[in-house]
C-alpha atoms as a PDB file:
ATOM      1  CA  UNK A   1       1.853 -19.197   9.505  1.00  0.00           C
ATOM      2  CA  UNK A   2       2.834 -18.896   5.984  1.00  0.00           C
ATOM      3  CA  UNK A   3       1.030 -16.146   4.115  1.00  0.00           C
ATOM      4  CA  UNK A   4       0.620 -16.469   0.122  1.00  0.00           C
ATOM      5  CA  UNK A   5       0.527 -12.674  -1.359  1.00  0.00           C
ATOM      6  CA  UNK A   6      -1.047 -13.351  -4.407  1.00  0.00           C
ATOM      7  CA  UNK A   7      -3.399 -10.713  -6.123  1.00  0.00           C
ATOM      8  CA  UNK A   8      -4.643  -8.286  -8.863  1.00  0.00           C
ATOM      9  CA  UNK A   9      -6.659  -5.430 -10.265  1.00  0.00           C
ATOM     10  CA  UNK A  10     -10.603  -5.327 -10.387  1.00  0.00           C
ATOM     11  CA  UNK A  11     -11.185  -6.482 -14.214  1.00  0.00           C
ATOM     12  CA  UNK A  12      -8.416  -8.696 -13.896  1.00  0.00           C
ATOM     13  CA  UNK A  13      -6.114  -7.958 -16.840  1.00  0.00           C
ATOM     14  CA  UNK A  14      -3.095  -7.470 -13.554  1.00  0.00           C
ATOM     15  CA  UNK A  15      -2.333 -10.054 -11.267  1.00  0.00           C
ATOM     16  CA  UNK A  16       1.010 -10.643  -8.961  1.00  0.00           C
ATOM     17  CA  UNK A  17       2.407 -12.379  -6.493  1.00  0.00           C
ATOM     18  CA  UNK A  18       5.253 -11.868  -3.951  1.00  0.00           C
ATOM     19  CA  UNK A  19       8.047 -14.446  -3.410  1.00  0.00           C
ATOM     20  CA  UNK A  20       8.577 -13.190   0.335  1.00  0.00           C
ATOM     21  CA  UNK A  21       6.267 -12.775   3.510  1.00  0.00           C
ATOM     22  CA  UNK A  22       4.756  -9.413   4.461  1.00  0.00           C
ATOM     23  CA  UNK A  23       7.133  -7.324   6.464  1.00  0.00           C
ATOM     24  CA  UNK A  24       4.374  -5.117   7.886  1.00  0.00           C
ATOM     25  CA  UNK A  25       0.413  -3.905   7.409  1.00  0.00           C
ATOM     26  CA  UNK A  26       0.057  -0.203   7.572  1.00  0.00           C
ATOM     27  CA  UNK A  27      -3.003   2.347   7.350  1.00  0.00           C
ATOM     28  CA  UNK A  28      -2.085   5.280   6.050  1.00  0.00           C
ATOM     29  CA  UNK A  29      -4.263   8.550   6.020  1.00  0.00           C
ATOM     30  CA  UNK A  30      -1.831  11.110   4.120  1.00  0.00           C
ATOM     31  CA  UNK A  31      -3.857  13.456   1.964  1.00  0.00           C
ATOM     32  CA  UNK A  32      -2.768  11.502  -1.310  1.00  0.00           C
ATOM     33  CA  UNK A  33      -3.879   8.100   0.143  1.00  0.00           C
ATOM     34  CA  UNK A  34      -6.907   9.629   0.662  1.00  0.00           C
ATOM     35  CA  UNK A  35      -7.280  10.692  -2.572  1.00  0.00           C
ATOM     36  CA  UNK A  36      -5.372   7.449  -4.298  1.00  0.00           C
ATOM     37  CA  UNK A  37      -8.013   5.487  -2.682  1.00  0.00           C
ATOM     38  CA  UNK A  38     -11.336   6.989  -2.731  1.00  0.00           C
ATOM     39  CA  UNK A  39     -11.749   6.710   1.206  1.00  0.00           C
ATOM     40  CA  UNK A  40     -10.664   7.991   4.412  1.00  0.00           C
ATOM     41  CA  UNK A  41      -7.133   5.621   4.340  1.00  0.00           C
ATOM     42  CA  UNK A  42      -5.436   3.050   2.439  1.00  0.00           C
ATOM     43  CA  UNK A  43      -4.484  -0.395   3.644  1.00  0.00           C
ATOM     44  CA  UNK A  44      -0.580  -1.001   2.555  1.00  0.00           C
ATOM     45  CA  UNK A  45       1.144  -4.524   2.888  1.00  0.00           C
ATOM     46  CA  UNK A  46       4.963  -3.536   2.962  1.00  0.00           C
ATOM     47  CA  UNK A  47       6.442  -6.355   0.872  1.00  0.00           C
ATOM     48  CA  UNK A  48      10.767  -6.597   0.295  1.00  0.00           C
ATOM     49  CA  UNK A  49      11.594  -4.566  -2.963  1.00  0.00           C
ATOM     50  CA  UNK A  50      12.495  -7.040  -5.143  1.00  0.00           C
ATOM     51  CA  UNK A  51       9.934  -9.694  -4.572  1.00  0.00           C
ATOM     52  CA  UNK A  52       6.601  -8.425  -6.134  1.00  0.00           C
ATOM     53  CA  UNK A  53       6.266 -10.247  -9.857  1.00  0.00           C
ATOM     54  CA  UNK A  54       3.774  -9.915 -12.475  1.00  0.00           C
ATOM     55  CA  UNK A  55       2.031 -12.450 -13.888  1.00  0.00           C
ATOM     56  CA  UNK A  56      -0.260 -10.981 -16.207  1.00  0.00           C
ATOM     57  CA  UNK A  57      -0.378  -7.437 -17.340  1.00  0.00           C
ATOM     58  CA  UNK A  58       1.447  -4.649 -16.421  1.00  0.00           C
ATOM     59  CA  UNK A  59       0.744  -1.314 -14.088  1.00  0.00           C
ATOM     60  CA  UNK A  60       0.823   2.303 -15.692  1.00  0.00           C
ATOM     61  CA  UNK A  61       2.481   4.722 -13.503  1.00  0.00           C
ATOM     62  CA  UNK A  62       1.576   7.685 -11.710  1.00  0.00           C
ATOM     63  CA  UNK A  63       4.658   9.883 -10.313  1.00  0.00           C
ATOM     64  CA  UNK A  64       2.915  11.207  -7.281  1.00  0.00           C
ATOM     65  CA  UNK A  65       5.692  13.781  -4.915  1.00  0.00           C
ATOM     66  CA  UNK A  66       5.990  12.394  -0.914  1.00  0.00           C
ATOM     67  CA  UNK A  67       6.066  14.932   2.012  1.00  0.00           C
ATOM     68  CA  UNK A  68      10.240  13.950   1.693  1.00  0.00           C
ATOM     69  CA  UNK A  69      10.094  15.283  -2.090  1.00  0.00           C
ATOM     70  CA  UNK A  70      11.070  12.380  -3.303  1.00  0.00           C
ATOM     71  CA  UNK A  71       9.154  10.824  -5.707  1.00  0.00           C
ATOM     72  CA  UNK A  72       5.964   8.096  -4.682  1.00  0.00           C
ATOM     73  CA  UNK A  73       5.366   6.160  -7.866  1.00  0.00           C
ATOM     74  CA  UNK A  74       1.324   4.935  -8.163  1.00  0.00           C
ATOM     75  CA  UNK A  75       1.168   1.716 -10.036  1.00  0.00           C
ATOM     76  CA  UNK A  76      -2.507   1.110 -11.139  1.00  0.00           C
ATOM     77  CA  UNK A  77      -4.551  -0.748 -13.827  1.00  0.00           C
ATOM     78  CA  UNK A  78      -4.471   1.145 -16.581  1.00  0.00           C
ATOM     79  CA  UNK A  79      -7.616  -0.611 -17.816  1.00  0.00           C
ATOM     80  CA  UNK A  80      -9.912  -0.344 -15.253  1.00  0.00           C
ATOM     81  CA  UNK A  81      -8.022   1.853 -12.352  1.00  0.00           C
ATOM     82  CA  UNK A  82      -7.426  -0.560  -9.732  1.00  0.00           C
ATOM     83  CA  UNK A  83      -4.596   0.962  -7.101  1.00  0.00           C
ATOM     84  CA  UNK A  84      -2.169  -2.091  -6.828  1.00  0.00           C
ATOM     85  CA  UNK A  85       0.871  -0.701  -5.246  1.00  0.00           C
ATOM     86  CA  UNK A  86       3.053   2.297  -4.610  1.00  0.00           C
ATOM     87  CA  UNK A  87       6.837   2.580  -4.527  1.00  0.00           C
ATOM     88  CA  UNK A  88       7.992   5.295  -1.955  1.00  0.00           C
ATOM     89  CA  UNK A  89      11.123   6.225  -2.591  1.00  0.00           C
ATOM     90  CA  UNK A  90      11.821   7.096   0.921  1.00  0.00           C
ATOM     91  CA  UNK A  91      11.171   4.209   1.985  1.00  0.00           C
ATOM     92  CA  UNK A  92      13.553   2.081  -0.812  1.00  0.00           C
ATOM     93  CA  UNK A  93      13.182  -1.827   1.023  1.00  0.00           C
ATOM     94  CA  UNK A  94       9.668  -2.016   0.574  1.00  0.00           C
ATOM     95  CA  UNK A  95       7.059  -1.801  -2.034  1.00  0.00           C
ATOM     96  CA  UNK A  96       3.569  -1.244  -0.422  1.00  0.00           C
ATOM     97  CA  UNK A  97       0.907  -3.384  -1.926  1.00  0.00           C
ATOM     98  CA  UNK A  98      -2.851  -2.490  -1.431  1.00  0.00           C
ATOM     99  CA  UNK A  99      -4.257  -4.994   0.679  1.00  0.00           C
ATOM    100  CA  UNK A 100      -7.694  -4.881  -1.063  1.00  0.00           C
ATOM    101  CA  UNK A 101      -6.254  -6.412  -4.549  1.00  0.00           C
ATOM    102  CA  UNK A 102      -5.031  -9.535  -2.292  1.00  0.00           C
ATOM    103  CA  UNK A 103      -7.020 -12.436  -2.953  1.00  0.00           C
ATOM    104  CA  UNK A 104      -7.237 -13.428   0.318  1.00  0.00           C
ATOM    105  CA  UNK A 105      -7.230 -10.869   2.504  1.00  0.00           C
ATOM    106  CA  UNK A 106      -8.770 -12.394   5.677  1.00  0.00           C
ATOM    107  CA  UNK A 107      -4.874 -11.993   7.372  1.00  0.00           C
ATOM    108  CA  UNK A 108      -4.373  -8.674   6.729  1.00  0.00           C
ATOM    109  CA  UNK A 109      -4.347  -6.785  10.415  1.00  0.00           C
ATOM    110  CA  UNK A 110      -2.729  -3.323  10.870  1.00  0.00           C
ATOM    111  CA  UNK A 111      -0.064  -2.737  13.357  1.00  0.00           C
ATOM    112  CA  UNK A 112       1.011   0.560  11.998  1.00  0.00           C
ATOM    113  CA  UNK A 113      -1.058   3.499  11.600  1.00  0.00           C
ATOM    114  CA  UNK A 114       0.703   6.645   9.243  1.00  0.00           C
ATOM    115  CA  UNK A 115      -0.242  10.258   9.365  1.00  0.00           C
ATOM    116  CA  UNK A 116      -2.722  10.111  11.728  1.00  0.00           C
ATOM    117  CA  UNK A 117      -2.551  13.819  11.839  1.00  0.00           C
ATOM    118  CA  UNK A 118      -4.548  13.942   8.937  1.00  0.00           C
ATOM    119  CA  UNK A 119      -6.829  11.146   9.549  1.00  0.00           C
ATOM    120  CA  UNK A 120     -10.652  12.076   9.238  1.00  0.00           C
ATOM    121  CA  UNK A 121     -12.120  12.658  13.208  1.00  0.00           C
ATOM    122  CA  UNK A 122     -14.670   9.697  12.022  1.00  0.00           C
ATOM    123  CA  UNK A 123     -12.057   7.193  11.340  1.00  0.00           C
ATOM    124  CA  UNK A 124     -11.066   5.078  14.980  1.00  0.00           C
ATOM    125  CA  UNK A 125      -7.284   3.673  14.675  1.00  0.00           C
ATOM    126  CA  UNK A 126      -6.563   0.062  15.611  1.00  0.00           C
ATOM    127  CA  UNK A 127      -6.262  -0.984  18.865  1.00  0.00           C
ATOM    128  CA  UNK A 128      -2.125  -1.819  19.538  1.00  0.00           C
ATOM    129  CA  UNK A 129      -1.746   0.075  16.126  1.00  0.00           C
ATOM    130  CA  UNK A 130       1.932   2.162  16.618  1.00  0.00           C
ATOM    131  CA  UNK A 131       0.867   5.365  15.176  1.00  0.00           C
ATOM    132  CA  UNK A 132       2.386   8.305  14.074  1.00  0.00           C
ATOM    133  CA  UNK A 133       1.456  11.788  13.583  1.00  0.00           C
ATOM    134  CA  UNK A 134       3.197  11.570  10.197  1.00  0.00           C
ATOM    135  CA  UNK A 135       5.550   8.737   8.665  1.00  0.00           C
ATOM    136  CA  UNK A 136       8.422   7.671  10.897  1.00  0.00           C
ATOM    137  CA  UNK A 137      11.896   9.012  10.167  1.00  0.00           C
ATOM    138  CA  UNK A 138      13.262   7.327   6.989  1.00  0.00           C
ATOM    139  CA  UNK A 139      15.837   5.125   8.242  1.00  0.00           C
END
């Protein structure tokens, strides 16, 4: 199956679209994502660096700091706030796109859970989710 990433903020003033498939679909519960979010986790669609593009509007920036101390840059609408997606430094093949500005977000099914450690005791974790305590060793 062929999945179309195509997307954008809440008001609509940014929309994108990836020219590659989703690599993987990842919760992750780190403090910041908590916070970034509004909720208890944030639902991440790892996408190749390289193939996000714009095709109306453009993201401000947030320069958020990773547990690695590298830098996790926050791109949002700077209109009306919507979280579109965060490049972690760490991690430099991947952008992570928030799966809730998808259009169609009926695929979207995590197989990786991140920093369950600091998940909320409410939250249950997929079933056949990997998970890890905190994020997996950069690579």
């Amino acid at each position: 199956m062929t999945t179309k990433i195509v997307g954008g903020c809440l008001c609509g003033a940014v929309r994108y679209q990836a020219d590659a498939q989703p690599m993987v679909v990842a919760l992750c519960h780190c403090t910041h994502c908590q916070r970034q979010s509004g909720s208890a986790f944030s639902v991440n669609v790892g996408v190749p660096k390289g193939s996000l593009r714009f095709t109306a509007g453009a993201t401000a920036v947030y320069q958020d700091m990773g547990s690695s101390g590298q830098p996790v840059y926050r791109h949002f609408c700077g209109r009306c706030g919507s979280p579109i997606f965060s490049d972690v430094v760490a991690r430099p093949g991947m952008d992570w796109l928030k799966a809730g500005t998808l259009d169609d977000r009926s695929w979207v099914q995590p197989t990786l859970s991140l920093w369950c450690d600091s998940a909320q005791p409410w939250v249950s974790q997929p079933e056949g989710a990997t998970r890890f305590g905190k994020g997996p060793a950069p690579t």
